[in-house]
Protein backbone atom coordinates (compact mmCIF):
# COMPACT_ATOMS: atom_id res chain seq x y z
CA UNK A 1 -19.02 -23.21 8.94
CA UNK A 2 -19.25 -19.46 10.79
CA UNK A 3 -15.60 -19.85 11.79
CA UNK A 4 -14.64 -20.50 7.87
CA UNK A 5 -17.11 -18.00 6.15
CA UNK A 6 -15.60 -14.82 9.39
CA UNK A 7 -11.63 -16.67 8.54
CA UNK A 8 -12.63 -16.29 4.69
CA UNK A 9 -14.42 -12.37 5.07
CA UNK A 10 -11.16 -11.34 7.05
CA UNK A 11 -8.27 -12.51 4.49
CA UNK A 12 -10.71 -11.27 1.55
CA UNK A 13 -11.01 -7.73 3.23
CA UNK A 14 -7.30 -7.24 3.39
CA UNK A 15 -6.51 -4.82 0.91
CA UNK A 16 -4.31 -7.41 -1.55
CA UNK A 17 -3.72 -8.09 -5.27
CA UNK A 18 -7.11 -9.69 -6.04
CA UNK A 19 -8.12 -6.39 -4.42
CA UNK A 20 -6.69 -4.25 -6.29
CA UNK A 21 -7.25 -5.75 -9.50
CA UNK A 22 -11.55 -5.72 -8.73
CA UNK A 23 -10.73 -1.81 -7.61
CA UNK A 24 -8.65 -1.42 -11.14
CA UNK A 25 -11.89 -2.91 -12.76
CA UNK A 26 -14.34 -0.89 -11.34
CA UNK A 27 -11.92 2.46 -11.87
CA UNK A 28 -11.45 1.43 -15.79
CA UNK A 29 -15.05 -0.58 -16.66
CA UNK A 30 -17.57 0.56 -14.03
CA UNK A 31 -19.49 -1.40 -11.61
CA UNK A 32 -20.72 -4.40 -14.18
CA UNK A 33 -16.85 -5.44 -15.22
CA UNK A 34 -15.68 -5.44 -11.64
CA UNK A 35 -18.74 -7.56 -10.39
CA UNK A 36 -17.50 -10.01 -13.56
CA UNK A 37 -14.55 -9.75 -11.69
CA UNK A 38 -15.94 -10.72 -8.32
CA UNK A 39 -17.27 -14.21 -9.90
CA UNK A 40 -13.58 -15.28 -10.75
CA UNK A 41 -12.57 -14.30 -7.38
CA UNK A 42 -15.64 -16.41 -6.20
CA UNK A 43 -14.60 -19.22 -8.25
CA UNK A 44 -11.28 -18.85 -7.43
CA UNK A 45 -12.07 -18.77 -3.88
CA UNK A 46 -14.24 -22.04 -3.89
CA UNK A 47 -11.92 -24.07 -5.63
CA UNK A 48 -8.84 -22.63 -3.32
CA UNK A 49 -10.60 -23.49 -0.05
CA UNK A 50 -12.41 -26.41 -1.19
CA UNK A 51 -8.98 -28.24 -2.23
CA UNK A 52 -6.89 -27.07 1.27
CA UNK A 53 -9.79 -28.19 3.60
CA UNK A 54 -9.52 -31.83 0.80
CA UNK A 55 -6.21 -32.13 1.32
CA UNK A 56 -5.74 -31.02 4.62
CA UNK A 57 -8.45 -34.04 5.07
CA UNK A 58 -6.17 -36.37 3.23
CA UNK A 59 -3.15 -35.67 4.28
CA UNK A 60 -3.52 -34.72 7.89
CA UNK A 61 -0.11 -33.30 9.67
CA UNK A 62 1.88 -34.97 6.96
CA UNK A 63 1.62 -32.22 4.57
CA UNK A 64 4.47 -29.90 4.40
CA UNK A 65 5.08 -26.97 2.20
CA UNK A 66 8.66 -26.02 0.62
CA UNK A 67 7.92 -22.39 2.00
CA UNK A 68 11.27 -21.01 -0.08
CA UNK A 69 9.80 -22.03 -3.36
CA UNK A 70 6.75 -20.93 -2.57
CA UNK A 71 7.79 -17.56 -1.49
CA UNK A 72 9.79 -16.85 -4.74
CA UNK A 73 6.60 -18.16 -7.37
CA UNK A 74 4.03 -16.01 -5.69
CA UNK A 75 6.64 -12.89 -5.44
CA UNK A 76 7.50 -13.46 -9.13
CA UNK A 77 3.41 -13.69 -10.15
CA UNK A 78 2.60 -10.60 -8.29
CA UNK A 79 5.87 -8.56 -9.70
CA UNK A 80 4.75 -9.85 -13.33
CA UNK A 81 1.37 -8.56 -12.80
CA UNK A 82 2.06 -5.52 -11.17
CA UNK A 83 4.36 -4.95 -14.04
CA UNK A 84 1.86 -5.65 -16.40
CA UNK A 85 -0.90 -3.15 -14.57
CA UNK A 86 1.51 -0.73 -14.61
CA UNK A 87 2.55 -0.32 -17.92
CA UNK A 88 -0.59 -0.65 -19.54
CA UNK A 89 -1.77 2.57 -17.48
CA UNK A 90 1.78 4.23 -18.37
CA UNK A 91 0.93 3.51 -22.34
CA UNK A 92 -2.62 5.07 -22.32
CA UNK A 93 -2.74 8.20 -24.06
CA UNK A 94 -4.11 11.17 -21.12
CA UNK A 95 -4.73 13.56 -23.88
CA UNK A 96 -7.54 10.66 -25.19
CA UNK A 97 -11.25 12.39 -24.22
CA UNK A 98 -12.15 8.98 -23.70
CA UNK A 99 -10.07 6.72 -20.94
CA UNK A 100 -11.89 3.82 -20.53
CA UNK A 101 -10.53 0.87 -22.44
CA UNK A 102 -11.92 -0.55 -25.58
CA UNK A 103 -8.86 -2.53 -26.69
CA UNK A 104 -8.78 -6.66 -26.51
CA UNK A 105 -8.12 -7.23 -22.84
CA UNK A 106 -8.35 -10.43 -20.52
CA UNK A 107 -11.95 -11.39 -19.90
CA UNK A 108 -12.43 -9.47 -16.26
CA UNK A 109 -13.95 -13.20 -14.83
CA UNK A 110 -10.89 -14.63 -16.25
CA UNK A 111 -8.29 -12.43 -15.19
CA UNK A 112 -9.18 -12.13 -11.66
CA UNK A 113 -9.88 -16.36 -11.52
CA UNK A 114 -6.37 -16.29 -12.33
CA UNK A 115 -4.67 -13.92 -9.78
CA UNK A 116 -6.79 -14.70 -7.04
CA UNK A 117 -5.96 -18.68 -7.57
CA UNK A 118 -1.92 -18.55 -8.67
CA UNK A 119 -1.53 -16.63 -5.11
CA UNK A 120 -0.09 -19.05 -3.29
CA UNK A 121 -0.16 -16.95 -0.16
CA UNK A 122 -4.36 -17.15 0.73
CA UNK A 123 -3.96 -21.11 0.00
CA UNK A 124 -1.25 -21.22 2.42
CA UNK A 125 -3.53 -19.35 4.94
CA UNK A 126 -6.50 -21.67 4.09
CA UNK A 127 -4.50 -24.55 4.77
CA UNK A 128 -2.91 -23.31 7.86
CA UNK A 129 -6.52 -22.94 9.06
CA UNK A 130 -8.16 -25.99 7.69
CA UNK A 131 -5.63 -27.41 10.74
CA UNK A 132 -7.63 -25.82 13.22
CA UNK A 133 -10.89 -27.67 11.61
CA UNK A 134 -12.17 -30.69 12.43
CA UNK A 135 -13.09 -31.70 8.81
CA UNK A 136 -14.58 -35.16 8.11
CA UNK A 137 -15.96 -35.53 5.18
CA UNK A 138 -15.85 -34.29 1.43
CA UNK A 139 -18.82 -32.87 2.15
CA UNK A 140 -17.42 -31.23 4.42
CA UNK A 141 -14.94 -29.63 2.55
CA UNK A 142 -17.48 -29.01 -0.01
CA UNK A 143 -19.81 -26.99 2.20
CA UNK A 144 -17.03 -25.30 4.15
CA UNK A 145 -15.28 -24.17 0.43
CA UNK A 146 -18.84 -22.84 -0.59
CA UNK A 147 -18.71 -20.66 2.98
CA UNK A 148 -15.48 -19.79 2.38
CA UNK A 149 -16.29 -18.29 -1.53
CA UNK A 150 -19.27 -16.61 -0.44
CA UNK A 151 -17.54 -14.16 2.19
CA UNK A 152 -15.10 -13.29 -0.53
CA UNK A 153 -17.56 -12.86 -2.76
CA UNK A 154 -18.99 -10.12 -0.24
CA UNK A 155 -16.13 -8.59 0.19
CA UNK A 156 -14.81 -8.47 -3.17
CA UNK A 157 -18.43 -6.78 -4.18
CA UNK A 158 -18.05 -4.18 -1.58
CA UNK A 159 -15.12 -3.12 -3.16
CA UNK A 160 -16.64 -3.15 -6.81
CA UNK A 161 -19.35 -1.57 -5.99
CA UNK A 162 -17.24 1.50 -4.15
CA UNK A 163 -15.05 1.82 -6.64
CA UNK A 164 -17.30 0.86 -9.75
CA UNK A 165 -20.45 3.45 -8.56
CA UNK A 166 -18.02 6.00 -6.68
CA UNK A 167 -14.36 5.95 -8.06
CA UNK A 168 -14.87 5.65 -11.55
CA UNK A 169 -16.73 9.22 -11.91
CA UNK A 170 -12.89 10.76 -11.61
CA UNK A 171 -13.17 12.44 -15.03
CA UNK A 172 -9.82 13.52 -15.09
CA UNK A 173 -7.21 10.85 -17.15
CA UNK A 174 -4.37 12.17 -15.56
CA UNK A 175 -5.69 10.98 -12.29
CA UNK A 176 -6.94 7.68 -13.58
CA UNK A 177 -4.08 6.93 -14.69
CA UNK A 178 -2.09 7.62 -11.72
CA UNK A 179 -4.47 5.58 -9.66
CA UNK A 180 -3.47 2.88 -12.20
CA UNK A 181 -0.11 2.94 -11.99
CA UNK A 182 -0.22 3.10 -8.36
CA UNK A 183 -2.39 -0.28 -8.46
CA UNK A 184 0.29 -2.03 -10.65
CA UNK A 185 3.48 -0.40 -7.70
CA UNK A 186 1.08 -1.61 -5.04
CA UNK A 187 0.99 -5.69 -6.71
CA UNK A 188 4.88 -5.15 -7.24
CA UNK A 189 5.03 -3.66 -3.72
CA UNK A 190 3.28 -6.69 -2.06
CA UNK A 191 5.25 -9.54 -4.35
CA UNK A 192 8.34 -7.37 -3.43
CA UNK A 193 7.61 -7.61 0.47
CA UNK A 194 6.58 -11.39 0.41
CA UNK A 195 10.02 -12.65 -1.02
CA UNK A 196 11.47 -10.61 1.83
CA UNK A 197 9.65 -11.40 4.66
């Protein structure tokens, strides 16, 4: 269970799209809607591990991955979300005294549930590593998933609370929103670079 929570902490650390999108949160809501944040990534996180170590108990060595198709339906998520980051931060009105957004958006929980789980690249790590496991059980699984989610959960909360308590007093909109738009190149940036290598 150490080996899957330190496996989990590292890939969570990494400076990725689920990342960036708790960092976005904290910059544009403030510590409490990037910890919302967190729990989708926790969620996201449980369920992720929990069904690689399953079906890396089911299936064994017989499981094989179509890496091509793979590679082109993550790239594709992250460039649509990176897209969609970006733009919203290009709309926003500088001039506005207040930045912070009070429109209709995607539930924070929500929203990072979903990017953290449609990236197909940490399952593919998970399952890669469940391999090096010796997992028996569903049980197993269960309690090695629930090690896994609470290292990201640490790590993702690191990051809200840095850029929730410290980030997010840049007063300046014109600054905000260039840290924004550099969020949504970064998500295009890594979709970009996983279709070509």
């Amino acid at each position: 269970m150490i080996k899957a929570f330190i496996f989990a902490f590292m890939v969570s650390i990494v400076v990725g799209p689920t990342a960036i999108l708790i960092i976005n949160y904290g910059l544009n809501g403030g510590v409490k809607k990037a910890l919302k944040g967190c729990i989708g990534v926790w969620f996201a996180n449980f369920t992720m591990t929990f069904a690689a170590y399953s079906i890396n108990l089911v299936f064994e060595d017989s499981l094989t991955f179509d890496e091509d198709i793979l590679d082109i339906s993550s790239s594709i998520i992250l460039i649509v979300f990176g897209c969609m980051i970006a733009y919203k931060a290009i709309k926003t009105n500088i001039l506005s005294s207040d930045v912070k957004c009070k429109k209709r958006t995607m539930n924070p929980i929500l929203g990072a549930y979903l990017l953290a789980v449609i990236n197909p690249l940490s399952f593919v790590a998970y399952i890669s590593f469940a391999k090096d496991l010796d997992v028996m059980s569903y049980q197993q699984s269960f309690q090695l998933g629930l090690a896994s989610s609470i290292a990201a959960l640490i790590a993702m909360t690191a990051y809200a609370v840095f850029s929730g308590h410290y980030l997010s007093k840049i007063k300046n909109p014109a600054i905000l929103k260039f840290i924004n738009i550099g969020s949504g190149v970064l998500i295009i940036g890594f979709g970009v670079f996983n279709y070509l290598y």
